[in-house]
Protein backbone atom coordinates (compact mmCIF):
# COMPACT_ATOMS: atom_id res chain seq x y z
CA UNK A 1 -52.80 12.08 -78.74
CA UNK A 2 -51.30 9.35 -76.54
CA UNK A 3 -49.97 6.19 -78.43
CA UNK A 4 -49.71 2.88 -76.14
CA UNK A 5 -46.64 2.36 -74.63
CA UNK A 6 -45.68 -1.42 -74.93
CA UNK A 7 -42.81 -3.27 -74.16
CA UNK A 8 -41.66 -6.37 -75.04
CA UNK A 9 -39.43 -8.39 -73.07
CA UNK A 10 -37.45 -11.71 -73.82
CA UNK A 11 -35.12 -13.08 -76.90
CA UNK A 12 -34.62 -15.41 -79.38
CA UNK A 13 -36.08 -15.80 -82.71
CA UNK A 14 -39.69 -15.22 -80.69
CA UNK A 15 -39.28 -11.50 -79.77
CA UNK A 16 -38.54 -10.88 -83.29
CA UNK A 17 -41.61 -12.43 -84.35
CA UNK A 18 -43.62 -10.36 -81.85
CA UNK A 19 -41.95 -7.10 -83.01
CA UNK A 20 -42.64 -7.31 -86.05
CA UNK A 21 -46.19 -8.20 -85.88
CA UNK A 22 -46.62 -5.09 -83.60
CA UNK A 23 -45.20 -2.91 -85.90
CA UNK A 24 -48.03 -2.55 -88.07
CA UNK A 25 -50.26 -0.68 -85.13
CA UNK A 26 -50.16 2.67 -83.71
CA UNK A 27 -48.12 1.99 -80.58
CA UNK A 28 -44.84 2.88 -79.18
CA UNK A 29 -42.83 -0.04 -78.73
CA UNK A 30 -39.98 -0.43 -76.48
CA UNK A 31 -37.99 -3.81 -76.40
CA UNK A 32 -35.71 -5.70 -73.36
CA UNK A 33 -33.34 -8.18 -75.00
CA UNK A 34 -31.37 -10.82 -73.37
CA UNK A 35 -27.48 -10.37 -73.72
CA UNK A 36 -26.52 -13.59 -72.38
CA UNK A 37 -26.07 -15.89 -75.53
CA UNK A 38 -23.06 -17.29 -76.09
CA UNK A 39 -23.41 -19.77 -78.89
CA UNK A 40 -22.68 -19.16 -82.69
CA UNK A 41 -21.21 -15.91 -83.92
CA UNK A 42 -22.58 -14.30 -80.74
CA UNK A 43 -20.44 -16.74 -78.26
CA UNK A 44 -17.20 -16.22 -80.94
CA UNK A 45 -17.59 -11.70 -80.84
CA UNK A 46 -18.11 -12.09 -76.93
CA UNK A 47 -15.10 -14.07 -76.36
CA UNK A 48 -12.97 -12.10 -78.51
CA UNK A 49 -14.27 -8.69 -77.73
CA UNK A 50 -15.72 -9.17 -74.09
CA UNK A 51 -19.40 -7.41 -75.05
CA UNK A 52 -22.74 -8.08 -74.41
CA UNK A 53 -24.45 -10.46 -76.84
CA UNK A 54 -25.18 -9.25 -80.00
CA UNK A 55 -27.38 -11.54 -81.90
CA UNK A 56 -31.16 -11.28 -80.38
CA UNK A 57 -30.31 -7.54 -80.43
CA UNK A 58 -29.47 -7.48 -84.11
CA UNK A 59 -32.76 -10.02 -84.56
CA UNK A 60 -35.03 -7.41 -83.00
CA UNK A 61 -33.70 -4.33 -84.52
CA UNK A 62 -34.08 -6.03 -87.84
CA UNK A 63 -37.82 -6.35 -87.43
CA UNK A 64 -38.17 -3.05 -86.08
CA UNK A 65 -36.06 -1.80 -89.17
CA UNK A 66 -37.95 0.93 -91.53
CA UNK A 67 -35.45 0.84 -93.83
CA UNK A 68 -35.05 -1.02 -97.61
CA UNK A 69 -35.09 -4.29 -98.12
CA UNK A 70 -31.85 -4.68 -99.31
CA UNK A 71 -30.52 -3.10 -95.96
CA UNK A 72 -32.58 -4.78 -93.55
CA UNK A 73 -31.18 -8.29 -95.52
CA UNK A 74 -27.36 -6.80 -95.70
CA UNK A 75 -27.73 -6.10 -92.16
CA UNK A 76 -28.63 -9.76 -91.49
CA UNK A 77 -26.59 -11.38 -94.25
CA UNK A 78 -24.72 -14.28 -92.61
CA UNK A 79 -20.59 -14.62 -94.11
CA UNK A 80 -19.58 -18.53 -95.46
CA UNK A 81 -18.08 -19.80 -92.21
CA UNK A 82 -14.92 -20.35 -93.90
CA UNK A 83 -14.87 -16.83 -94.75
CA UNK A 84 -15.34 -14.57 -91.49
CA UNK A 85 -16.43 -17.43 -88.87
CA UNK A 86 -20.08 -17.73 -89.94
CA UNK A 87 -20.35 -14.08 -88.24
CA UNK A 88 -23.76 -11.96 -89.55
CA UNK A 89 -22.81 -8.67 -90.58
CA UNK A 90 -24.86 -7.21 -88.41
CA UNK A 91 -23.18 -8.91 -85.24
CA UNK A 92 -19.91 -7.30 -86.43
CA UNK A 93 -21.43 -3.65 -86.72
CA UNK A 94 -22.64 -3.79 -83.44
CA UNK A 95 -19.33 -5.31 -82.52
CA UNK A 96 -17.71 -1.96 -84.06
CA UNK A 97 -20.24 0.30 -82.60
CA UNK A 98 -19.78 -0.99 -79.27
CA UNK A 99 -15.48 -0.90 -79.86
CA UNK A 100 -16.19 3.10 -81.03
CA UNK A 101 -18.59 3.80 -78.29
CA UNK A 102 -17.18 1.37 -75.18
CA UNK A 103 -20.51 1.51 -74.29
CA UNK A 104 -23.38 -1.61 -75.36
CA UNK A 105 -26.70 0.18 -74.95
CA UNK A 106 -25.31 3.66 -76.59
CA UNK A 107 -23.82 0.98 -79.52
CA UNK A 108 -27.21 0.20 -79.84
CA UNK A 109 -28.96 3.46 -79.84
CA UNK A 110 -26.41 4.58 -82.48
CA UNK A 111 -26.82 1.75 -84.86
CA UNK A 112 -30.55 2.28 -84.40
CA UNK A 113 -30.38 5.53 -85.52
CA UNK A 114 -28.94 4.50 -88.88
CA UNK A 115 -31.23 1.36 -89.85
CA UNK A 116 -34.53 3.96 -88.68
CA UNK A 117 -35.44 1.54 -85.72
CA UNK A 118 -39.13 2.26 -85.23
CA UNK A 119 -39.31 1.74 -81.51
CA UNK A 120 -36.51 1.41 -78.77
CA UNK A 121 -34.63 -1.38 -78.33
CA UNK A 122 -32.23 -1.86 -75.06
CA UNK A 123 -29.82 -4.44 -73.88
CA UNK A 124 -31.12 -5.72 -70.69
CA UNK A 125 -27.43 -5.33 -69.31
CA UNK A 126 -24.80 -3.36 -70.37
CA UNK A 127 -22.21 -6.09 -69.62
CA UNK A 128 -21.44 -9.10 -71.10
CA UNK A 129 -22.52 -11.96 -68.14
CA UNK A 130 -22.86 -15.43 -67.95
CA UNK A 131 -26.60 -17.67 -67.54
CA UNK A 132 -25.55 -20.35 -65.01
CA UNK A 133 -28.70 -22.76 -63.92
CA UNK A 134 -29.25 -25.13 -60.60
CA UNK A 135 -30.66 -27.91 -62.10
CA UNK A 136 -32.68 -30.52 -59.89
CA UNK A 137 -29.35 -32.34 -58.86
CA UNK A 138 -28.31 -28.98 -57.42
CA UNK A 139 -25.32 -29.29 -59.76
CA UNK A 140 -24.84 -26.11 -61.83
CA UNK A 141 -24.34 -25.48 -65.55
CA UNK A 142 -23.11 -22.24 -66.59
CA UNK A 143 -23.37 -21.17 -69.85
CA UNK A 144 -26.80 -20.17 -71.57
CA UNK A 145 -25.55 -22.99 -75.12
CA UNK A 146 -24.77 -25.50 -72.43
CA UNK A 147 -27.92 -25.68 -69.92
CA UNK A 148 -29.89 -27.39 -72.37
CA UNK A 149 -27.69 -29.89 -72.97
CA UNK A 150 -27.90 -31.23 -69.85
CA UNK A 151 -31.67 -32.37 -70.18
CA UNK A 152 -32.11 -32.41 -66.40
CA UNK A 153 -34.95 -30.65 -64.79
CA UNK A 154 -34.29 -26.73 -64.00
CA UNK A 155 -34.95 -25.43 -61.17
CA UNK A 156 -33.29 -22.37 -61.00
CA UNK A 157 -31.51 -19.49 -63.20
CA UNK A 158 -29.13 -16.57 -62.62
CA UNK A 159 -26.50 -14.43 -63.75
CA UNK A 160 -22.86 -14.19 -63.20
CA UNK A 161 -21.71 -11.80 -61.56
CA UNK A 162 -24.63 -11.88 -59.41
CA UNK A 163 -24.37 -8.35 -58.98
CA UNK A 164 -25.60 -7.46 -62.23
CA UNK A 165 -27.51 -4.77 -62.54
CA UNK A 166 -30.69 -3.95 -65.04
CA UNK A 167 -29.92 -1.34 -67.72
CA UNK A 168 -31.12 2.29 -66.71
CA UNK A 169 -33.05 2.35 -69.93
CA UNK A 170 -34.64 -1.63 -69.31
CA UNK A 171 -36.10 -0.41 -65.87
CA UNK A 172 -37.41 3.28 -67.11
CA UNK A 173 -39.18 1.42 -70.17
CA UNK A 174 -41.06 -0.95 -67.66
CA UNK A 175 -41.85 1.93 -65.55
CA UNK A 176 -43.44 3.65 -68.23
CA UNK A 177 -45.12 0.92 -70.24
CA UNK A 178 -48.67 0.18 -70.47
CA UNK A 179 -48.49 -3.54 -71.01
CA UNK A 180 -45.19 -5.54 -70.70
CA UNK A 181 -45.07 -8.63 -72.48
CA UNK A 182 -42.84 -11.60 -72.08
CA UNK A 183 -42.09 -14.15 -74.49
CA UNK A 184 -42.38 -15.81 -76.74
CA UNK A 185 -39.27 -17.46 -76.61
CA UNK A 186 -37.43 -20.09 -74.29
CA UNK A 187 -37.96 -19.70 -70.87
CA UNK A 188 -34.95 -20.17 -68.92
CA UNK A 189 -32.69 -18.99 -71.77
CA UNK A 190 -34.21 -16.26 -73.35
CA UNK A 191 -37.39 -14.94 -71.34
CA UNK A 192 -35.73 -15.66 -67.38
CA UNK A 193 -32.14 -13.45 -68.05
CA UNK A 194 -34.15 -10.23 -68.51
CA UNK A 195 -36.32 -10.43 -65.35
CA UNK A 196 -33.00 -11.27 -63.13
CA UNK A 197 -30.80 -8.27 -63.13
CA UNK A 198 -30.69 -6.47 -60.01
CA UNK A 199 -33.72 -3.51 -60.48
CA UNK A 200 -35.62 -4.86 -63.06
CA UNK A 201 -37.61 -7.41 -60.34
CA UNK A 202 -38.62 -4.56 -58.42
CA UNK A 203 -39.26 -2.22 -61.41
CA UNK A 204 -41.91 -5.14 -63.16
CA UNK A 205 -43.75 -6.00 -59.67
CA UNK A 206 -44.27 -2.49 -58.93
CA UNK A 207 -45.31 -1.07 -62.27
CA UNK A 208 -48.58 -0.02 -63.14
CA UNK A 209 -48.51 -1.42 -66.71
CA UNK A 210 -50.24 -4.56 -67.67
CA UNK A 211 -48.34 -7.86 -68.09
CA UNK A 212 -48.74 -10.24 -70.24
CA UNK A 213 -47.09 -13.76 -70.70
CA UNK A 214 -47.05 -15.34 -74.03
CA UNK A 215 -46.74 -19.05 -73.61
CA UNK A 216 -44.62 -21.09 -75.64
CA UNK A 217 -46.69 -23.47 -77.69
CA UNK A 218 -44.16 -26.45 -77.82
CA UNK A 219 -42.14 -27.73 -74.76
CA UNK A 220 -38.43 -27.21 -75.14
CA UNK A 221 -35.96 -30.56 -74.84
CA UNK A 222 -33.38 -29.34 -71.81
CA UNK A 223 -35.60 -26.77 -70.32
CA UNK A 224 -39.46 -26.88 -70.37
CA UNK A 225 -40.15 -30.97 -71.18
CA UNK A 226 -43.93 -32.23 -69.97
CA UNK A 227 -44.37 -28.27 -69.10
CA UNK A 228 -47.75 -26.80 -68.90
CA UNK A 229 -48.30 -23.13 -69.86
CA UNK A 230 -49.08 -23.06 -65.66
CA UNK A 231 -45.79 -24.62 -65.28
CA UNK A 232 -43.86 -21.42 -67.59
CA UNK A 233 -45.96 -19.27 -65.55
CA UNK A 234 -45.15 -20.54 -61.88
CA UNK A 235 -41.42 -20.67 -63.54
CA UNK A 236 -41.61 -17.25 -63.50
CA UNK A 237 -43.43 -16.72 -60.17
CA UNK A 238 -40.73 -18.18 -58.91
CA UNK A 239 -37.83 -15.93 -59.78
CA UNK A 240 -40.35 -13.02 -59.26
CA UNK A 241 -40.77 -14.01 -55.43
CA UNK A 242 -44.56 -13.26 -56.65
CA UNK A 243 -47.23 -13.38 -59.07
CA UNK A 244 -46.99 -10.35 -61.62
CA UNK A 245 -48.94 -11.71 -64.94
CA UNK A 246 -52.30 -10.44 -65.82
CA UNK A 247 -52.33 -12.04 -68.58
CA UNK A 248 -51.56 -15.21 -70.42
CA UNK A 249 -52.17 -15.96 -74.33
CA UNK A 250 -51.83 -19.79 -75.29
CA UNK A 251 -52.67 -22.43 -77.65
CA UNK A 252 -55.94 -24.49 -76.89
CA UNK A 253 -56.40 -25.89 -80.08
CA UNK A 254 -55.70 -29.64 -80.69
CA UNK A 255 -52.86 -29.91 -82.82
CA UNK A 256 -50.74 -32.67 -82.28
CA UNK A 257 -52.37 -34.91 -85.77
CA UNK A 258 -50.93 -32.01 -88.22
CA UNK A 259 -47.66 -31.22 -86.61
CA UNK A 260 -44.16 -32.69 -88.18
CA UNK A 261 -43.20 -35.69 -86.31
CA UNK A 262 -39.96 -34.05 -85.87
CA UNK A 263 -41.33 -32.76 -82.59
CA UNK A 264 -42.23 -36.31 -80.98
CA UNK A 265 -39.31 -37.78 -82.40
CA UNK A 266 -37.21 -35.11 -79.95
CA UNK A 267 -39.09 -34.80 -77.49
CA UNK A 268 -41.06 -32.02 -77.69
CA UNK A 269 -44.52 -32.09 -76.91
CA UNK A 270 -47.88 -29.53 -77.20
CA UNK A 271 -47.95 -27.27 -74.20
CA UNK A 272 -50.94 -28.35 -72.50
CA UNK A 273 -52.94 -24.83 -70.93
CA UNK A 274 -53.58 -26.48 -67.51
CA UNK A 275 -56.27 -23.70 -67.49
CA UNK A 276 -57.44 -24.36 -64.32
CA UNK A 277 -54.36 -24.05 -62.27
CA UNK A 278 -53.74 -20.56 -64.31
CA UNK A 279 -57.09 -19.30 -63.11
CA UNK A 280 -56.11 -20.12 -59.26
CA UNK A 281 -53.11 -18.04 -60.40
CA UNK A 282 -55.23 -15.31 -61.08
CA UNK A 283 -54.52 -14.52 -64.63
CA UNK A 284 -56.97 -14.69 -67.84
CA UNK A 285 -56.68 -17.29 -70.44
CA UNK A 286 -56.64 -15.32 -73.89
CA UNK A 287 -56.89 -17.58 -77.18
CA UNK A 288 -57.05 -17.70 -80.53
CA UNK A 289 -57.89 -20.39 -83.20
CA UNK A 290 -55.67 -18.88 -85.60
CA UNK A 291 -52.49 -18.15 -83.04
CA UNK A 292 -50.84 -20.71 -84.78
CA UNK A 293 -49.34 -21.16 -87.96
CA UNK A 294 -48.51 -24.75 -89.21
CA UNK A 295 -46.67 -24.78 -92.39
CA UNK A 296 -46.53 -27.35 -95.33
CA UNK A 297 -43.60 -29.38 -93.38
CA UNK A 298 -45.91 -29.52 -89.86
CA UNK A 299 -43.40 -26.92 -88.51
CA UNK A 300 -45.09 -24.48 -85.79
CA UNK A 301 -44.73 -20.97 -84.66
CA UNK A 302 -46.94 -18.51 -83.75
CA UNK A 303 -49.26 -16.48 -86.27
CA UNK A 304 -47.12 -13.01 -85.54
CA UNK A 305 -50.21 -11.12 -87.00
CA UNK A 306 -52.94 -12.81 -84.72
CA UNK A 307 -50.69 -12.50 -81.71
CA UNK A 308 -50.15 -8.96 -82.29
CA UNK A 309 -53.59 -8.29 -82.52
CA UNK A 310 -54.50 -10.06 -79.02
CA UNK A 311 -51.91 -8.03 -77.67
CA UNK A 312 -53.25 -4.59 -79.13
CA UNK A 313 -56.91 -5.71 -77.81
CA UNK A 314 -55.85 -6.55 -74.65
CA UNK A 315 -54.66 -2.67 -74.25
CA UNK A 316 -57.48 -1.06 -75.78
CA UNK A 317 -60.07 -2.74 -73.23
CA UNK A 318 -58.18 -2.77 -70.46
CA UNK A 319 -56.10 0.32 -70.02
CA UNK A 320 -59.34 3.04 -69.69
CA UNK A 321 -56.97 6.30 -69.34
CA UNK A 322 -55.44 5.85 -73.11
CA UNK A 323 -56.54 8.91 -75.74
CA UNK A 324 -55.84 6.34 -78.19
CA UNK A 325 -58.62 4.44 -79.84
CA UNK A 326 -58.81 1.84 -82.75
């Protein structure tokens, strides 16, 4: 019996999310994280150890984790910064696993292995490169911590060396997915420095798997500000050289009168769907009253469970071939 093949691409706390809301079905789940971070503990272990980025590895493979509690949480336990430099544990074991192996994704595969990983998850590089970003000034930032910071208008990402190449592993799970989804997550910093490496372009335009964007449902200060979901998606388009989603999942739900004022106070506004210029894109508008979650402090983030399941029902009705049913 054939279980869905579904990959996930992106980073940040959002893939995470995702992953673990998939989980819980009967599907195979393969998952492309960025390795281009260089903030926090990550931006300390790259500098010192000159490896891919660690954290929104160790994020994912924690809530793909089948094993105890008490593991999963030592394996994410973050050290007193005037201890071991704020480092999470697990940062440092893939640190070790990566000095043992001299090789990122087979550090990863190993470490897997021990915390019972249910799915595959794979380094989008196996080097450790930098996010640099034109902005509308045609000045350029590099540095994924430091683009943001700029608050000026992006119009254009890519990695350093330029000659970076996809993972073996990132293309052959793309190739043999049948849906690839992107986000949730930042755009330029998270979702954007999977889909650049030389091969993996070529490998998501010409793959028979449905794709599926998952808009963000806030704009981000220094990257997606006044945004429209259309906006993310043209974003994308754009470093594509074409259009590639089937699929986009958003917020249409008015939600601006229970959300923390946090969010106006920096900035950050409700992505608008601007469904109309997403259906001369060609894709279809999938929502949800219950995609998102608004806790007792007006903080928002999407309802992992109910984006799961739009993701599952979007591969049951639309890939006919699959043994699998419901």
């Amino acid at each position: 019996m054939k279980k869905i093949k579904i990959t996930l691409v992106g980073g940040g706390t959002g893939l995470s999310v995702l992953a673990r809301g998939l989980r819980q079905y009967p599907v195979d789940i393969s998952a492309i994280v960025s390795v281009a971070d260089d903030g926090g503990s990550t931006g300390i272990i790259r500098d010192q150890i000159d490896m891919p980025a660690p954290g929104d590895i160790r994020n994912v493979m924690s809530a793909l984790s089948d094993v105890e509690t008490k593991l999963e949480n030592l394996f994410t336990y973050r050290f007193n910064k005037d201890a071991l430099g704020g480092h999470a544990l697990g940062n440092l074991m893939l640190a070790a696993m990566y000095d043992m192996t001299g090789d990122f994704a087979v550090a990863v595969e190993e470490l897997s292995k021990i915390l019972n990983v249910k799915g595959t998850v794979i380094p989008s590089t196996n080097i450790s490169p930098k996010l640099a970003a034109r902005m509308k000034d045609n000045s350029i930032i590099v540095g994924e911590s430091y683009i943001p910071e700029v608050q000026q208008k992006i119009e254009e990402v890519y990695l350093i060396p330029n000659d970076t190449v996809a993972t073996p592993e990132a293309i052959e799970a793309v190739w043999e997915s049948d849906v690839v989804v992107f986000g949730p997550g930042s755009l330029y910093t998270s979702i954007m420095p999977n889909l650049i490496p030389a091969g993996m372009k070529e490998a998501i335009i010409n793959s028979s798997g449905i794709k599926v964007y998952v808009s963000n449902i806030m704009t981000q200060v220094g990257e997606t500000v006044e945004y429209t979901a259309a906006d993310h998606l043209e974003a994308i388009n754009f470093h594509m050289g074409e259009r590639v989603m089937d699929f986009i999942i958003l917020n249409d739900q008015n939600i601006k009168g229970r959300i923390s004022g946090y969010y106006d106070r920096n900035g950050m506004t409700v992505v608008d769907s601007d469904s109309r210029r997403l259906e001369e894109m060609g894709v279809k508008i999938i929502t949800d009253y219950r995609l998102v979650h608004i806790d007792d402090q007006g903080a928002v983030r999407h309802n992992n469970k109910v984006l799961a399941e739009k993701i599952y029902d979007i591969a049951l009705k639309e890939i006919s071939t699959l043994q699998y049913r419901k």
